[in-house]
C-alpha atoms as a PDB file:
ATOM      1  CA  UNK A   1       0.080  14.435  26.887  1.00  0.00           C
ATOM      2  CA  UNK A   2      -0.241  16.878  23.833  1.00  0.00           C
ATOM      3  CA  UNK A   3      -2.096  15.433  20.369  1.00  0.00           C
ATOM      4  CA  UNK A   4       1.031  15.465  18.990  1.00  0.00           C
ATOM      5  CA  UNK A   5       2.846  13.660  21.304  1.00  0.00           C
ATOM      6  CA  UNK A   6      -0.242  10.623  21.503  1.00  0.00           C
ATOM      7  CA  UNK A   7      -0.026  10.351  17.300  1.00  0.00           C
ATOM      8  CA  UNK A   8       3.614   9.728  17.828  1.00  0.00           C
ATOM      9  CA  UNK A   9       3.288   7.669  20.509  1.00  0.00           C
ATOM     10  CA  UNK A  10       0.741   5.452  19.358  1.00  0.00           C
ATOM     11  CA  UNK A  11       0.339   1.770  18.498  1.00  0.00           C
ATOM     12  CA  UNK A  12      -0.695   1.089  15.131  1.00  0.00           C
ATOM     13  CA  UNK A  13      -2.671  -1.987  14.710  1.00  0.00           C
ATOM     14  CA  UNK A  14      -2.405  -4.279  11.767  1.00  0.00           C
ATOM     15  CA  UNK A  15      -4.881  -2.913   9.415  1.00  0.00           C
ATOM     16  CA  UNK A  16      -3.561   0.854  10.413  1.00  0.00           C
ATOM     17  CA  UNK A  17      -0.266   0.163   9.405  1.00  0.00           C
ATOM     18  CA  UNK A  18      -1.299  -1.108   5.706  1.00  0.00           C
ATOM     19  CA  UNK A  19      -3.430   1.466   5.482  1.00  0.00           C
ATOM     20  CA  UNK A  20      -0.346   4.104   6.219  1.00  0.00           C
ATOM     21  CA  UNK A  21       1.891   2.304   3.830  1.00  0.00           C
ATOM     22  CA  UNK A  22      -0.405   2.118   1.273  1.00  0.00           C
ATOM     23  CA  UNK A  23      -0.993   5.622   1.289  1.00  0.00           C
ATOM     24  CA  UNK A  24       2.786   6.449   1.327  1.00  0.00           C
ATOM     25  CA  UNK A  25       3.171   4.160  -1.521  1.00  0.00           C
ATOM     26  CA  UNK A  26       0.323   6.270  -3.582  1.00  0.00           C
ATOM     27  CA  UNK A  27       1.924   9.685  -2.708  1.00  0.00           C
ATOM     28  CA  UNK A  28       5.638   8.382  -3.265  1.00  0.00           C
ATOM     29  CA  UNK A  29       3.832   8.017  -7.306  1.00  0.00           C
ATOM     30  CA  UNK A  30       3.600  11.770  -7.330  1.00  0.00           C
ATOM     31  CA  UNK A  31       7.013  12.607  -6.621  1.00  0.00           C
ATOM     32  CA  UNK A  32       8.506  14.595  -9.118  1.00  0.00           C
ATOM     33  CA  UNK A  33       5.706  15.354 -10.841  1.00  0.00           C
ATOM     34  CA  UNK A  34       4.421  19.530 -11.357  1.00  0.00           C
ATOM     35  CA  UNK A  35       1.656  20.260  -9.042  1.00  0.00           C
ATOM     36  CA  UNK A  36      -0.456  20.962 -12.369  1.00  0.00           C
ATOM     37  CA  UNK A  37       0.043  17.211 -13.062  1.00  0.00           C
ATOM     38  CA  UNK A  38      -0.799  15.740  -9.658  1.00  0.00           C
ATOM     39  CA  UNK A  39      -3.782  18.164  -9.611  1.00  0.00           C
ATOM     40  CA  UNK A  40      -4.900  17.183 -12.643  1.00  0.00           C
ATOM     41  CA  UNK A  41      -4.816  13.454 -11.881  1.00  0.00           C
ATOM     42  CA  UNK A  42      -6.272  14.205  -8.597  1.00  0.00           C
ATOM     43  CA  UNK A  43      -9.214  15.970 -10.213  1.00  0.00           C
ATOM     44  CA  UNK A  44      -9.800  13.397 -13.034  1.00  0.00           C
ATOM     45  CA  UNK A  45     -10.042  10.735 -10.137  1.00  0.00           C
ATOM     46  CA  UNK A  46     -12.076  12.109  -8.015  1.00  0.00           C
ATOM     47  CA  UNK A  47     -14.435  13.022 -11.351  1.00  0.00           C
ATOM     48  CA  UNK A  48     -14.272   9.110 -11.705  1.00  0.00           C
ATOM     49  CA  UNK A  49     -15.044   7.891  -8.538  1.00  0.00           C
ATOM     50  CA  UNK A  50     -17.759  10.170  -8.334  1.00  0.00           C
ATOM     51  CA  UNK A  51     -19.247   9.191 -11.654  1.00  0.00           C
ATOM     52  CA  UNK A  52     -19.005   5.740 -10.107  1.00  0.00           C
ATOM     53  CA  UNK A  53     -20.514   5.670  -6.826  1.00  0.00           C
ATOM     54  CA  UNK A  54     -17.308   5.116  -5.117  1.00  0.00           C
ATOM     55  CA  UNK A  55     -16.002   8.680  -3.629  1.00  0.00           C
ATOM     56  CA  UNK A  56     -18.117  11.170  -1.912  1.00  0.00           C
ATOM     57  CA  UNK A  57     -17.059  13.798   1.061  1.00  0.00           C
ATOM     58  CA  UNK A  58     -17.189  11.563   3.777  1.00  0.00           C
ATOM     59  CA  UNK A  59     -14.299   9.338   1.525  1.00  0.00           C
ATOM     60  CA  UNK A  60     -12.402  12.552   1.147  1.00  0.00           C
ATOM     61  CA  UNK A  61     -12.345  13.103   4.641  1.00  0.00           C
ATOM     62  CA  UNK A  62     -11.856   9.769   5.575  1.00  0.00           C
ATOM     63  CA  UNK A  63      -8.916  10.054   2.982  1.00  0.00           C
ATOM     64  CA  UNK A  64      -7.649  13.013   4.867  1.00  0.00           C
ATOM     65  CA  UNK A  65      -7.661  11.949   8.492  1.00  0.00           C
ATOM     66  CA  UNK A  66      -5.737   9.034   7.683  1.00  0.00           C
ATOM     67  CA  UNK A  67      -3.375  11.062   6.040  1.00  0.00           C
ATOM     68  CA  UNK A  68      -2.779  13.882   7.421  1.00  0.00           C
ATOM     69  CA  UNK A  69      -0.408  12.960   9.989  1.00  0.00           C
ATOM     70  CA  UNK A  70       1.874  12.145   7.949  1.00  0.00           C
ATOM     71  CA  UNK A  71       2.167  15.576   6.507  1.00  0.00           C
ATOM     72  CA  UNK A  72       3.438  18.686   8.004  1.00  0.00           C
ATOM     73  CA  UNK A  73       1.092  22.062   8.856  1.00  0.00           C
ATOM     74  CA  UNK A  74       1.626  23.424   5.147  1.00  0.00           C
ATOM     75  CA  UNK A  75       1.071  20.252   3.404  1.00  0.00           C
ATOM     76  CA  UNK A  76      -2.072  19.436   6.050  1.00  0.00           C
ATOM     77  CA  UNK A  77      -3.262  23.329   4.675  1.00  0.00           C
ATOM     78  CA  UNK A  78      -2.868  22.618   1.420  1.00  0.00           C
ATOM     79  CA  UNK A  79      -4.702  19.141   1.503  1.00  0.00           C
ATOM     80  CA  UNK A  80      -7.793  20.597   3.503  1.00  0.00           C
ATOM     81  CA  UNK A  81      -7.780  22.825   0.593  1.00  0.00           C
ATOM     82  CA  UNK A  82      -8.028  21.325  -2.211  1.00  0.00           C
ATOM     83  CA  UNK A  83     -10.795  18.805  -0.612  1.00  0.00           C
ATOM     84  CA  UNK A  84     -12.615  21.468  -0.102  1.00  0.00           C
ATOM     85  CA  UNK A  85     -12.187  22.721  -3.707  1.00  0.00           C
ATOM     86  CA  UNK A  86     -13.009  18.983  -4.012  1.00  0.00           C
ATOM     87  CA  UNK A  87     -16.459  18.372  -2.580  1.00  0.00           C
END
């Protein structure tokens, strides 16, 4: 079986699945907006929860492994990106 295949296939557990809709709730609040905007609110929370003790790298990864499967390849690019940019 192919990765792709197993992350389709898969069970979610309890905590998995809140964790996946909560994320889909917090990207469904950037629809519509300009990419300027969400990067700009991206940027000013990640500033934030830096200042704050409560984001560093391993939370942006963390972020993006959880979320990236629910994004295709350009999206996934795009993401790695600006975590990078990020960090």
């Amino acid at each position: 079986m192919d990765f792709k295949s197993f992350i389709k296939n898969r069970k979610l557990s309890d905590k998995d699945k809140q964790s996946e809709q909560e994320i889909k709730e917090k990207i469904k609040k950037f629809e519509g907006k300009s990419k300027s905007d969400i990067m700009s609110e991206l940027v000013a929370a990640v500033e934030k929860g830096k200042r704050d003790g409560t984001l560093n790298a391993a939370e942006l990864e963390n972020f993006y492994n959880r979320a990236a499967p629910m994004l295709n390849e350009d999206q996934r690019k795009k993401m790695r990106d600006i975590i990078e940019k990020l960090k």
